[in-house]
Protein backbone atom coordinates (compact mmCIF):
# COMPACT_ATOMS: atom_id res chain seq x y z
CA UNK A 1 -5.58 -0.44 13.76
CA UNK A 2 -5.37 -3.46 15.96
CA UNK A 3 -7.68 -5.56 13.01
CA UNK A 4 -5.44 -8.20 12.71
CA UNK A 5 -6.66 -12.09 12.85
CA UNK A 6 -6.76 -13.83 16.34
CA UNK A 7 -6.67 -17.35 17.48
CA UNK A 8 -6.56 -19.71 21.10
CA UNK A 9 -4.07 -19.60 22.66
CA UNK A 10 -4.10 -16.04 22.18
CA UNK A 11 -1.72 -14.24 19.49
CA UNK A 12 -2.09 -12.59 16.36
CA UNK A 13 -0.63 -15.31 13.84
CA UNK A 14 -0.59 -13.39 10.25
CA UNK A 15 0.88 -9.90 11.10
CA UNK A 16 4.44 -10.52 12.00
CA UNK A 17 4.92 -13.26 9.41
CA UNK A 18 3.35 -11.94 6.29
CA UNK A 19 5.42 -8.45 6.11
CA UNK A 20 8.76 -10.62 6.51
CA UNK A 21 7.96 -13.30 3.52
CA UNK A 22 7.06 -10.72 1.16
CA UNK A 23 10.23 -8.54 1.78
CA UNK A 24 12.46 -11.29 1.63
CA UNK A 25 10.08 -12.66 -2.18
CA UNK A 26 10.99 -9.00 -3.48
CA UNK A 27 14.56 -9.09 -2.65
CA UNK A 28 15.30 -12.58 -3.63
CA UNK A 29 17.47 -12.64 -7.02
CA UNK A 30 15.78 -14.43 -9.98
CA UNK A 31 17.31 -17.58 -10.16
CA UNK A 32 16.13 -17.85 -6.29
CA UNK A 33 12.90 -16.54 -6.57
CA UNK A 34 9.53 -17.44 -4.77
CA UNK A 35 6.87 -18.72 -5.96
CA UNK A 36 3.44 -19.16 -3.95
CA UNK A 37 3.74 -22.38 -2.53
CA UNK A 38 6.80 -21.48 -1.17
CA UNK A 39 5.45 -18.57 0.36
CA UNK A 40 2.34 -20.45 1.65
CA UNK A 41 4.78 -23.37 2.75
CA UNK A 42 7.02 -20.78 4.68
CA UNK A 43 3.72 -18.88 5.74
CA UNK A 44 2.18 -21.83 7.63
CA UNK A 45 5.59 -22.91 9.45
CA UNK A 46 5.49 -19.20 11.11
CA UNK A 47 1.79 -19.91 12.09
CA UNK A 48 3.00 -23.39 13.37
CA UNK A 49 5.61 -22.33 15.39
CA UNK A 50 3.46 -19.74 17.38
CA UNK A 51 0.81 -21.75 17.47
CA UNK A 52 2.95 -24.95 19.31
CA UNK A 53 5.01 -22.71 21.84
CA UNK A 54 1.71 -21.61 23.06
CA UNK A 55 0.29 -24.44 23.78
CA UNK A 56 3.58 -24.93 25.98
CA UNK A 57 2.20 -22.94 28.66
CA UNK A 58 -1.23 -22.64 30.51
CA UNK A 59 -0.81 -19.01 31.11
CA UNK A 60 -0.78 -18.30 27.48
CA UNK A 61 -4.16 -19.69 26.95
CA UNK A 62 -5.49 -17.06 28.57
CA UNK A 63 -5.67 -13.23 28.14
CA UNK A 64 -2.33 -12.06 28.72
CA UNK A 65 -1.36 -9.79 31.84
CA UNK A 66 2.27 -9.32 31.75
CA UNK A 67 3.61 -9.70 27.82
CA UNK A 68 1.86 -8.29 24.62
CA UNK A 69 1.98 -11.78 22.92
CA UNK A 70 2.94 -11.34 19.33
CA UNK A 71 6.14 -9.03 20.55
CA UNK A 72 7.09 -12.70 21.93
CA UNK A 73 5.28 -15.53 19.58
CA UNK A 74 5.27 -12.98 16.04
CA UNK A 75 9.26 -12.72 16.81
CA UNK A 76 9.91 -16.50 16.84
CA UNK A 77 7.19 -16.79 13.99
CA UNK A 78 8.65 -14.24 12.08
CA UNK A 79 12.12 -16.23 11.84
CA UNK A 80 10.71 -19.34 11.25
CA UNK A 81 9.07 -18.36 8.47
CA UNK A 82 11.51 -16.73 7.53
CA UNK A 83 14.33 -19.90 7.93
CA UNK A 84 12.20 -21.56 5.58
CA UNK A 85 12.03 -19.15 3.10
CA UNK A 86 15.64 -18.44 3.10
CA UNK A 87 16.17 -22.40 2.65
CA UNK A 88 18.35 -22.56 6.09
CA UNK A 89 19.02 -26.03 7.21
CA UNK A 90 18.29 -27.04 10.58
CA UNK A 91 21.39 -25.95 12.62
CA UNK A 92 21.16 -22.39 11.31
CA UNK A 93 16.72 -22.43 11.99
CA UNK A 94 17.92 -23.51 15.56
CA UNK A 95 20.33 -20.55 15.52
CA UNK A 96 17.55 -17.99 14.13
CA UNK A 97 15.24 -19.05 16.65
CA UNK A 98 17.80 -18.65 19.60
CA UNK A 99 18.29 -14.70 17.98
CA UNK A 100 14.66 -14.27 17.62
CA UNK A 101 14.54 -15.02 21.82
CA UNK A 102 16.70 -11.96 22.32
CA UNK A 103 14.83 -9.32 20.13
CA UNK A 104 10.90 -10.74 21.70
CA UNK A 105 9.06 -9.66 24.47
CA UNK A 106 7.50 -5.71 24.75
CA UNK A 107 5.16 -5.17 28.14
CA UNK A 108 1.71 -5.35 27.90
CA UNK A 109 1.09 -1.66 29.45
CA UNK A 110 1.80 0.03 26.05
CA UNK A 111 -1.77 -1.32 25.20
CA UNK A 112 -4.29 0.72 23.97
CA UNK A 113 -1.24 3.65 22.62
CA UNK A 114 0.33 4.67 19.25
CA UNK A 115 3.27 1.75 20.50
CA UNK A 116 1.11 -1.14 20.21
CA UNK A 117 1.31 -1.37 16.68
CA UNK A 118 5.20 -1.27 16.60
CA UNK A 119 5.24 -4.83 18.45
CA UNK A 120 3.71 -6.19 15.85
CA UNK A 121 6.42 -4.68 13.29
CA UNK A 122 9.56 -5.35 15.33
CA UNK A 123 7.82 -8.71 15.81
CA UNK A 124 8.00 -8.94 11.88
CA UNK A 125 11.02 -6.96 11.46
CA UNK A 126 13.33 -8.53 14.41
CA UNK A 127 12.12 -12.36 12.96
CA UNK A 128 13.73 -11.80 9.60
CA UNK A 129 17.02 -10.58 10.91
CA UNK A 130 17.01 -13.27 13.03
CA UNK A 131 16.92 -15.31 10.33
CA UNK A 132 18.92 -13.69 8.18
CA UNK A 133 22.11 -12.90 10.92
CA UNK A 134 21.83 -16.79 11.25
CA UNK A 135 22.51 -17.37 7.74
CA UNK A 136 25.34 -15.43 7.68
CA UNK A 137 26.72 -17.50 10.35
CA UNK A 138 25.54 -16.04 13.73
CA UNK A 139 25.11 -18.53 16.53
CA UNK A 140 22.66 -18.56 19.34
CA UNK A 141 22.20 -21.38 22.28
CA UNK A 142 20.56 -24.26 20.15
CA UNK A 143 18.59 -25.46 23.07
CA UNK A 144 16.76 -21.92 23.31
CA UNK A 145 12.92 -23.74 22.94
CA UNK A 146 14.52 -26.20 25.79
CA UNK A 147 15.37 -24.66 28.94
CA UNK A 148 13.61 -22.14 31.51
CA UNK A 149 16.26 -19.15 31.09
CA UNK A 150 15.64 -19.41 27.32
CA UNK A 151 12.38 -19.41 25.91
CA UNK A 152 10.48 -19.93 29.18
CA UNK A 153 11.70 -16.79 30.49
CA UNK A 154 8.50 -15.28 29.01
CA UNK A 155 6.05 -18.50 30.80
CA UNK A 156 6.93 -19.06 34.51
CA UNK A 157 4.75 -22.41 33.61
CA UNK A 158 6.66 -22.90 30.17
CA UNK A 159 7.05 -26.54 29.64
CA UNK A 160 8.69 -27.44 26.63
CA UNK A 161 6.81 -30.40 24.76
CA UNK A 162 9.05 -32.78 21.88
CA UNK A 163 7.53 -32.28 18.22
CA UNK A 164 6.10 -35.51 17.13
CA UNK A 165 8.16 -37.15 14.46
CA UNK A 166 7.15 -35.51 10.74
CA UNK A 167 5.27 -39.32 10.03
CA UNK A 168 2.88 -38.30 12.36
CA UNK A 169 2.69 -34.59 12.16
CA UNK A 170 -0.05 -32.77 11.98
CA UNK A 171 -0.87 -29.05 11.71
CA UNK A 172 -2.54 -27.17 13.98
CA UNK A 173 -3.99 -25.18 11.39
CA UNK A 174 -5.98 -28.22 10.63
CA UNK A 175 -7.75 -28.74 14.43
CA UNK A 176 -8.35 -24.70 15.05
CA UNK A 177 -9.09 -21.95 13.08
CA UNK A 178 -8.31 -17.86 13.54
CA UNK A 179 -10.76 -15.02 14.48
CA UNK A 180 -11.38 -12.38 11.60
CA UNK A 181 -12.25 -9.23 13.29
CA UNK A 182 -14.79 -7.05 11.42
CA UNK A 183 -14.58 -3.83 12.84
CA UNK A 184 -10.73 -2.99 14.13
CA UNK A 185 -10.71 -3.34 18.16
CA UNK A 186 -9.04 -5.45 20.95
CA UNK A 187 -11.39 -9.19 20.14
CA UNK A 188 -12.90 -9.17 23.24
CA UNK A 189 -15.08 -5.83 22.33
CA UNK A 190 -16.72 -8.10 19.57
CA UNK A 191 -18.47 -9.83 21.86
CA UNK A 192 -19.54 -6.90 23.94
CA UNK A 193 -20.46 -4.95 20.85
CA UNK A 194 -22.92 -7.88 19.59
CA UNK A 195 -24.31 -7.88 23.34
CA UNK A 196 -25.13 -4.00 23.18
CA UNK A 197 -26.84 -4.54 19.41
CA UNK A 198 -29.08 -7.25 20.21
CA UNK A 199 -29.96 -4.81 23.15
CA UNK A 200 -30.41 -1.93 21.13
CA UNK A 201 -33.57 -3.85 19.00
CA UNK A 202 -35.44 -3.37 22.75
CA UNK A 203 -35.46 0.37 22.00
CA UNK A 204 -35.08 1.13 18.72
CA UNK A 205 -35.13 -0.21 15.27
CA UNK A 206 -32.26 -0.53 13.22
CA UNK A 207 -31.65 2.65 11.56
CA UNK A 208 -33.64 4.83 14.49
CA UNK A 209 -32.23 7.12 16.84
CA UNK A 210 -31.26 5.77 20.24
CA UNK A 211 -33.60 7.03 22.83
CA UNK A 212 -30.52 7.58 25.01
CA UNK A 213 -32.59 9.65 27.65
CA UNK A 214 -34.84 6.67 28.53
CA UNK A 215 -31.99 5.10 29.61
CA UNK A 216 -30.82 5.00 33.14
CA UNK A 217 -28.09 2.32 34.09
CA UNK A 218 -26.08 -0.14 31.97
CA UNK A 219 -24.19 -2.86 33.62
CA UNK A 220 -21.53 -5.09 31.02
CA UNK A 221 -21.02 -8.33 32.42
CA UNK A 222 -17.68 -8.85 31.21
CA UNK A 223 -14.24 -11.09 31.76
CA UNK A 224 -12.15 -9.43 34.49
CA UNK A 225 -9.39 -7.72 31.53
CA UNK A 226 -7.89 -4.65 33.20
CA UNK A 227 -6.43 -3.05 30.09
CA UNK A 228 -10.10 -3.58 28.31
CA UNK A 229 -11.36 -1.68 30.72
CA UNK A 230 -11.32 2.01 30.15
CA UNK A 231 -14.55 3.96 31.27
CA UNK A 232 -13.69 7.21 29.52
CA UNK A 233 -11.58 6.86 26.46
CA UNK A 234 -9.88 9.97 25.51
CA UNK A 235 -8.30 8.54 22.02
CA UNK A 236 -8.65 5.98 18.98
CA UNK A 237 -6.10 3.82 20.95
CA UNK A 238 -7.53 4.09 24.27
CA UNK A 239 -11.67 2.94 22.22
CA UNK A 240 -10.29 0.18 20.53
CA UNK A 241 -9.38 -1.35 24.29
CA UNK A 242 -12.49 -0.28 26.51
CA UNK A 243 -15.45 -2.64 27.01
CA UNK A 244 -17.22 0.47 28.21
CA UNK A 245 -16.89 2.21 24.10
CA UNK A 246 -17.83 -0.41 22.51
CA UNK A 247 -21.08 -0.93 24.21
CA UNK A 248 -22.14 2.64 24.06
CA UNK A 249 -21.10 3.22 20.77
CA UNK A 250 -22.95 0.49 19.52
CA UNK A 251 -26.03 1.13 21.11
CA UNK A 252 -25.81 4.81 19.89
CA UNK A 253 -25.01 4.21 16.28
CA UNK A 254 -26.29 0.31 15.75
CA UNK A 255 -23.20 -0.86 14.34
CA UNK A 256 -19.11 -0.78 14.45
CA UNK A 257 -16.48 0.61 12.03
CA UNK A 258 -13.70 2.00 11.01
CA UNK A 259 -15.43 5.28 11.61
CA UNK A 260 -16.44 4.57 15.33
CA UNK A 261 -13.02 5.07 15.94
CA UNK A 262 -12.40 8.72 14.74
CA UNK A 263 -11.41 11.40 17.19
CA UNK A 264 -14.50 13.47 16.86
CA UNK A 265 -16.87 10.23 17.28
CA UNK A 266 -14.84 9.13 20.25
CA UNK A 267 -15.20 12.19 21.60
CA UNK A 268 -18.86 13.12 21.28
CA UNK A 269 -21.35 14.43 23.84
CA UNK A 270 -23.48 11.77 23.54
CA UNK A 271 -21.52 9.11 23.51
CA UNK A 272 -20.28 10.70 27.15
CA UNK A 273 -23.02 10.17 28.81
CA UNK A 274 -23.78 6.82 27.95
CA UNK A 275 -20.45 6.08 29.01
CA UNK A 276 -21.78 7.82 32.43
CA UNK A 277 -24.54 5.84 32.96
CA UNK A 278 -21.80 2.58 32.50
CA UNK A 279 -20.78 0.15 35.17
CA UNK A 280 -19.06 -3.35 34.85
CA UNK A 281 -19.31 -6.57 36.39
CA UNK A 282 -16.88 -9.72 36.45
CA UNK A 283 -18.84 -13.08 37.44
CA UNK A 284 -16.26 -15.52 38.67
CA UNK A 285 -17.30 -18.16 36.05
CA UNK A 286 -16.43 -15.59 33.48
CA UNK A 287 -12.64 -16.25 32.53
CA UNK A 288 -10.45 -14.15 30.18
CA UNK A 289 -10.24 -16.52 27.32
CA UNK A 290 -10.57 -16.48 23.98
CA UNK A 291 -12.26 -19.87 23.59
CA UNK A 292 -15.00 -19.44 26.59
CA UNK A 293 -15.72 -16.14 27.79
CA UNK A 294 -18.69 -13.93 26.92
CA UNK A 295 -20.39 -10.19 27.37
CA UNK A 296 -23.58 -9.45 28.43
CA UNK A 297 -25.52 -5.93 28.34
CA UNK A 298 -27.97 -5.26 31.23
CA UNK A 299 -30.05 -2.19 30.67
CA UNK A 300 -32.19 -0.73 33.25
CA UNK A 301 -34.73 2.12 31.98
CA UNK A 302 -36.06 5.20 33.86
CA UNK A 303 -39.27 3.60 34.17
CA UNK A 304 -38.12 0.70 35.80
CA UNK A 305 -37.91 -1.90 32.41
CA UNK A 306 -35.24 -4.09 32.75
CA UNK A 307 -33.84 -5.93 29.61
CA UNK A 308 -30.35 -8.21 28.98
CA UNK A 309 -28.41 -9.94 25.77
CA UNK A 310 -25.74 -11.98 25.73
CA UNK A 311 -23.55 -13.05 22.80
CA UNK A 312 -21.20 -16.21 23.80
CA UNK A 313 -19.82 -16.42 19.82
CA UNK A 314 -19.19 -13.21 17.63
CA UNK A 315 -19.76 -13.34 13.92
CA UNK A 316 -16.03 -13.73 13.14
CA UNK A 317 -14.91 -16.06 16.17
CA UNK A 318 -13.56 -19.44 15.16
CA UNK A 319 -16.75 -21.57 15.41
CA UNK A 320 -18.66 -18.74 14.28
CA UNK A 321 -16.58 -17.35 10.95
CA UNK A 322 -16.81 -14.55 8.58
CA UNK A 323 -17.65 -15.69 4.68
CA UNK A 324 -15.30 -15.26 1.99
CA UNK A 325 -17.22 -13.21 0.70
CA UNK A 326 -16.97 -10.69 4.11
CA UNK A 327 -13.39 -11.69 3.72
CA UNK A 328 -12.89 -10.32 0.37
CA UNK A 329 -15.01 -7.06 1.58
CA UNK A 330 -13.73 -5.85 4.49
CA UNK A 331 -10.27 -6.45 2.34
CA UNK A 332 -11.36 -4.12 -0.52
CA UNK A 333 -12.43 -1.71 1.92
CA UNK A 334 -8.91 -1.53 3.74
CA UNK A 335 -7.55 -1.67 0.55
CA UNK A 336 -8.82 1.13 -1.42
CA UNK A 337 -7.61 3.40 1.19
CA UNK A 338 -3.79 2.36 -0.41
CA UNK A 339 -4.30 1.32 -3.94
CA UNK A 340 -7.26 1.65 -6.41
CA UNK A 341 -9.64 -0.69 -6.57
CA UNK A 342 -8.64 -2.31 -9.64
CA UNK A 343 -5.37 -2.85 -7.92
CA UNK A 344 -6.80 -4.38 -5.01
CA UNK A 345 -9.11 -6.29 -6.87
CA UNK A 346 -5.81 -7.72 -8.93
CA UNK A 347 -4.41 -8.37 -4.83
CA UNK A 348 -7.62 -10.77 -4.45
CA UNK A 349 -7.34 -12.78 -7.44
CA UNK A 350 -4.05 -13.28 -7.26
CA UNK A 351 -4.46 -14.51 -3.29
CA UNK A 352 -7.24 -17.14 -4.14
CA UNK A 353 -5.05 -18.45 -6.61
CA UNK A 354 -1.57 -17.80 -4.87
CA UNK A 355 -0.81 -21.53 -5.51
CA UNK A 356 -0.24 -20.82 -9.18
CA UNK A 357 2.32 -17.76 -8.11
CA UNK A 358 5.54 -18.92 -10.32
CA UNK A 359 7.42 -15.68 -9.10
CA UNK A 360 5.78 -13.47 -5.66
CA UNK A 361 7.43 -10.48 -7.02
CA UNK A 362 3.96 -10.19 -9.18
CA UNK A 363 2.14 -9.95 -5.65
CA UNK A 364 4.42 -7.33 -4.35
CA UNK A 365 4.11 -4.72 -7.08
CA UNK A 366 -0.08 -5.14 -6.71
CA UNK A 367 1.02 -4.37 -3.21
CA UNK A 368 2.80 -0.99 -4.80
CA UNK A 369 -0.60 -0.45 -6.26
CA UNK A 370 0.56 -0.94 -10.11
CA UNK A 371 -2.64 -2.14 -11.34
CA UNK A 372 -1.15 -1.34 -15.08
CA UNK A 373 1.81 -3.75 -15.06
CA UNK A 374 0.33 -6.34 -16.69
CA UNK A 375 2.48 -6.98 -18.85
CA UNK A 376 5.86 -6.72 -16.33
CA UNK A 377 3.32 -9.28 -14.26
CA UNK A 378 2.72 -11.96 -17.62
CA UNK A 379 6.78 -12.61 -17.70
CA UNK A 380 6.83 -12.92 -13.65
CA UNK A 381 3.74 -14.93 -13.17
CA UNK A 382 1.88 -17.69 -14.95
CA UNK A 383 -1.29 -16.79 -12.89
CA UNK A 384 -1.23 -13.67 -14.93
């Protein structure tokens, strides 16, 4: 659905490490078994590890153009986190990590298609059996992080940097934050979509109809992103990566969702001929990245009113976050679509308090929806 957390440099941290930790807390036997700061432990040393090889190369700061980046960062999370996890000393991380290098790297052109997605899960899925070939004694090149035919195949301006000594660690989780998305699109569309809503208030109020025949031209000022650039989506895919959709469909509806992305709204008359009346523009001081760029909406009427918004920070960019309490909604709603809402509910609590986890078995069977476990949960868990 392509709603999964963002941060600068640009990856998405959280999807190819999560699935991994909680298949390997379910499978563990019970005199091994995980409890939740283990799993947060393990979580934040996959988060770590992307986060440090990207700030290895200048070309990963930006947009991508050539590599989807989680297929290469959510691979060599993926087995870090799950090393840890596993308990693997440091010879056998350094061998997961060289095994991880082999599975990572899917092109960027498979953007905006039903393939996307599976990056993300061979990033997850290809991570762990890194990690867990390694423990069983399989041996990669050691210096993998180290040398230009290993990791910085990927970076033709890879330049490996020496981790600090642990005294004076720090995380990066503690100088930058992620981007929660709140309606499921590639991030850069959040900006444009907040653009085309504070334009929208010029013609109509909030829960009017869009006088879309008043309007004659509308120009997106956008970053120069090729594969965000799709005039005339024909599918859910193909919306959730066009600058172009998520302008018009904001302007026509006043809001974003989960149900902008549906075939038959994607596909609607209306929509169409905004998207005719649709040009973009790249100003040269407008750069594809994360941390600086922004969308503007310039609408021109038939009567020859001009009006333009800007938005430089979404609601849900790092300096610019979502609440918990949009957190724990947009959660529920996702949710509810898998498991009741008493099970989700359950999923929440036992998050916020995931410190107290004795045993993360009790998270994955919420995960199976079984809300009525309680009692299977009280023996597993003393957060229960």
């Amino acid at each position: 659905m392509d709603f999964d957390d963002t941060w600068h440099p640009t990856t998405h941290p959280s999807g190819a490490v999560l699935p991994a930790l909680l298949a390997i807390s379910e499978t563990m036997p019970e005199k091994q078994r995980a409890g939740g700061l283990d799993l947060l432990l393990a979580f934040n040393v996959g988060i770590e590890v992307q986060g440090r090889l990207m700030h290895c190369s200048k070309e990963a700061s930006n947009v991508p153009k050539r590599f989807h980046p989680p297929s290469i960062l959510g691979t060599m999370g993926s087995a870090a986190a799950a090393a840890k996890l596993l308990g693997l000393d440091s010879f056998k991380c350094k061998d997961a990590l060289a095994i991880a290098a082999s599975y990572a790297g899917a092109p960027l052109a498979n953007a905006a298609t039903q393939t996307k997605p599976l990056h993300m899960g061979n990033a997850s899925r290809h991570g762990l059996e890194a990690a867990a070939l390694a423990s069983l004694g399989l041996q990669g090149n050691k210096l993998i992080l180290d040398l230009e035919s290993g990791f910085g195949a990927f970076y033709p301006d890879y330049l490996p940097q020496t981790l600090p000594s642990l005294q004076s660690y720090s995380w990066l989780l503690e100088q930058q934050d992620v981007a929660i998305k709140s309606f499921p699109a590639h991030l850069g569309t959040h900006w444009m979509a907040e653009a085309a809503l504070a334009a929208r208030k010029h013609l109509a109020k909030s829960r009017e109809a869009l006088p879309s025949d008043r309007i004659k031209t509308i120009v997106l000022n956008v970053p120069d992103v090729k594969y965000v650039n799709r005039p005339f989506p024909s599918s859910e895919h193909e919306a959730r990566h066009s600058f172009q959709f998520a302008a018009c469909s904001a302007l026509l509806d006043g809001c974003i969702s989960v149900e902008s992305f549906k075939q038959q709204n994607v596909s609607r008359p209306e929509l169409n001929e905004l998207l005719r009346k649709t040009h973009l523009e790249h100003s040269s001081h407008n750069q594809p990245s994360f941390n600086s760029l922004y969308c503007e909406a310039n609408i021109t009427l038939h009567d020859g009113y001009t009006f333009s918004e800007r938005c430089d920070t979404f609601h849900g960019h790092w300096r610019k976050p979502l609440s918990q309490g949009d957190l724990v909604k947009k959660f529920l709603t996702n949710a509810s679509t898998a498991v009741s809402m008493e099970a989700a509910e359950s999923i929440v609590n036992a998050v916020e308090n995931l410190e107290k986890l004795e045993d993360c078995r009790a998270l994955t069977l919420l995960l199976q929806g079984a809300e009525s476990t309680k009692d299977q949960l009280k023996h597993r868990s003393g957060a229960f």
